[in-house]
C-alpha atoms as a PDB file:
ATOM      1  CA  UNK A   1       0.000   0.000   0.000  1.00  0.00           C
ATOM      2  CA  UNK A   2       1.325   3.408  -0.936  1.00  0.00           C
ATOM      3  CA  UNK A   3       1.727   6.312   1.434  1.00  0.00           C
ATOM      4  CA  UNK A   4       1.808   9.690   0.122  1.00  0.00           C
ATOM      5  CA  UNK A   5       2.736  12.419   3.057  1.00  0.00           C
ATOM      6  CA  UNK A   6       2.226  16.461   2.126  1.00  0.00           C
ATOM      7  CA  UNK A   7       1.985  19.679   4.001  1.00  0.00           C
ATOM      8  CA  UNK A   8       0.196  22.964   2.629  1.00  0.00           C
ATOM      9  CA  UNK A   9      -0.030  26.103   3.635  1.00  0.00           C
ATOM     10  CA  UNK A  10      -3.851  26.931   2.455  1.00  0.00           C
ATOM     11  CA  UNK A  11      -3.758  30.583   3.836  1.00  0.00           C
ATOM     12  CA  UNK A  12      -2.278  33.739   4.047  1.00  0.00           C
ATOM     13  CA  UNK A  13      -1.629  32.942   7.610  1.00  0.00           C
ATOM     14  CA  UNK A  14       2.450  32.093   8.019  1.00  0.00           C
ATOM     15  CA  UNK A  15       0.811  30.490  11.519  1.00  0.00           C
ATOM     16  CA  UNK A  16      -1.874  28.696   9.914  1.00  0.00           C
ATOM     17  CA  UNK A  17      -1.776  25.876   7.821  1.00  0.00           C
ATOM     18  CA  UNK A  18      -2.832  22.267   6.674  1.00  0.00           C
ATOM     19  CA  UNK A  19      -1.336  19.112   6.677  1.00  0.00           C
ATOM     20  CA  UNK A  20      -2.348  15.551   5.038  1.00  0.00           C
ATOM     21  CA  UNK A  21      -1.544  11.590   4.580  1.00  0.00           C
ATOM     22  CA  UNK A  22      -2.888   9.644   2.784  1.00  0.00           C
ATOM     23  CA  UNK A  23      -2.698   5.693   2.767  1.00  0.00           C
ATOM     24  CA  UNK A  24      -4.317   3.786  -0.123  1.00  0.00           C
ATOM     25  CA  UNK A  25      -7.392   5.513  -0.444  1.00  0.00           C
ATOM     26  CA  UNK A  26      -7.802   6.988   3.344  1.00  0.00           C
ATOM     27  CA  UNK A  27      -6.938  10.448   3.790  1.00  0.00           C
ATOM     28  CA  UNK A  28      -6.450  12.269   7.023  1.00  0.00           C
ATOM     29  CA  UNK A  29      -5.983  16.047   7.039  1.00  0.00           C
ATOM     30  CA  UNK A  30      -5.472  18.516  10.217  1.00  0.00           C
ATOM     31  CA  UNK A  31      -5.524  22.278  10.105  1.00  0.00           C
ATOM     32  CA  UNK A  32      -3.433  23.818  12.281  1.00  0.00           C
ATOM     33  CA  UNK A  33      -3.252  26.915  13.882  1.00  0.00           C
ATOM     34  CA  UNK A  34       0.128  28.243  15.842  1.00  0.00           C
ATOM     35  CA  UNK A  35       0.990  25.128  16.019  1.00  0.00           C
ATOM     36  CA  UNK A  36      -1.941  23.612  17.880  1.00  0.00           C
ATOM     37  CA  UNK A  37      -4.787  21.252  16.180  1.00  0.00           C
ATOM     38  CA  UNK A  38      -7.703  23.315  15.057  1.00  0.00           C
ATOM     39  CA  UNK A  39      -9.573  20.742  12.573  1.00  0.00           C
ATOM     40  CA  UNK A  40      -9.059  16.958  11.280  1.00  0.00           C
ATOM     41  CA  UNK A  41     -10.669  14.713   9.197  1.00  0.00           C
ATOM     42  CA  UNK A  42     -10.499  11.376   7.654  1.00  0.00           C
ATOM     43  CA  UNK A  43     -11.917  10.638   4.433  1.00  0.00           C
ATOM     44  CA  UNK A  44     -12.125   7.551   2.074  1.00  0.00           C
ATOM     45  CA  UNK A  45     -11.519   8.902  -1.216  1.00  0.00           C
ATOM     46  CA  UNK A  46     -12.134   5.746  -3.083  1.00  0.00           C
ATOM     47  CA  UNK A  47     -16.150   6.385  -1.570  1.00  0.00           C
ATOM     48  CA  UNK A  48     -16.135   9.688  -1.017  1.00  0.00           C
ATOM     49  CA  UNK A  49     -13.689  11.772  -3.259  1.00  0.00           C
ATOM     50  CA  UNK A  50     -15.297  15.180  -2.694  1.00  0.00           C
ATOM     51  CA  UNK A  51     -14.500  14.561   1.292  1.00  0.00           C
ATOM     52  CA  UNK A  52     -17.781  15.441   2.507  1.00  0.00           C
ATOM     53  CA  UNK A  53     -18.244  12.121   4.725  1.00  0.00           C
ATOM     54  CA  UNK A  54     -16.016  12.658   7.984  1.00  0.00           C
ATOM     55  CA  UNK A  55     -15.026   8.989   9.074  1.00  0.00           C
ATOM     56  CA  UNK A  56     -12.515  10.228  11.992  1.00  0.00           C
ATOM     57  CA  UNK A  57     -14.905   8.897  15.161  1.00  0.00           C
ATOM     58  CA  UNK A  58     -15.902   5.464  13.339  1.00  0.00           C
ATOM     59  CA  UNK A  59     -12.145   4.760  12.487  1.00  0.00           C
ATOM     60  CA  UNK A  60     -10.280   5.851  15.470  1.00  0.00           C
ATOM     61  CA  UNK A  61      -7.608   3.197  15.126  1.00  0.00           C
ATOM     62  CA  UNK A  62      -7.211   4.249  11.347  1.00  0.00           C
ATOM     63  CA  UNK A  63      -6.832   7.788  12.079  1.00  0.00           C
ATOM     64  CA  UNK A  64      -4.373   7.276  15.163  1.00  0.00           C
ATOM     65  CA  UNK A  65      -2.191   5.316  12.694  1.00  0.00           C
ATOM     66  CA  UNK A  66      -1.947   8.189   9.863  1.00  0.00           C
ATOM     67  CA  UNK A  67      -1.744  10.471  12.849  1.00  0.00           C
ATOM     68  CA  UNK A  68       1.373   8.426  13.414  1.00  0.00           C
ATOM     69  CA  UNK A  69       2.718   8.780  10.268  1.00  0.00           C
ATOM     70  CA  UNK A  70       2.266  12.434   9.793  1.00  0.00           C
ATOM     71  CA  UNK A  71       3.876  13.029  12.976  1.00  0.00           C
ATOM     72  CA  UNK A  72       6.894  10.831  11.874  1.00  0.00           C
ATOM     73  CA  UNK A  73       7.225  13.283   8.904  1.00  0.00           C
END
């Protein structure tokens, strides 16, 4: 399974910005603001690939694990 790791910084905000992993066809993404968590998500992009369906509190374990990752990065 491929894992594809990015960062972006989506505003004009040097202290805002978001960050995403994606594994197969999850995708987690977290906003952050000076540093701190302000917004995550996980999405299945092979079901949903607008990411309208949030799937973070039914797939905890899934979420912890690309939470992993991206912190590894």
């Amino acid at each position: 399974m491929q894992t594809t790791l990015r960062t972006t910084r989506l505003t004009g905000n040097k202290n805002e910005h978001t960050k995403a992993v994606r594994e197969g066809s999850l995708k987690y993404v977290v906003r952050l603001v000076d540093g701190q968590t302000e917004v995550e998500g996980l999405f299945d992009l092979a079901r949903d690939p607008g990411e309208q369906r949030d799937l973070l509190a039914g797939r905890a374990a899934d979420a912890d694990r690309l939470r992993r990752l991206l912190a590894q990065w």
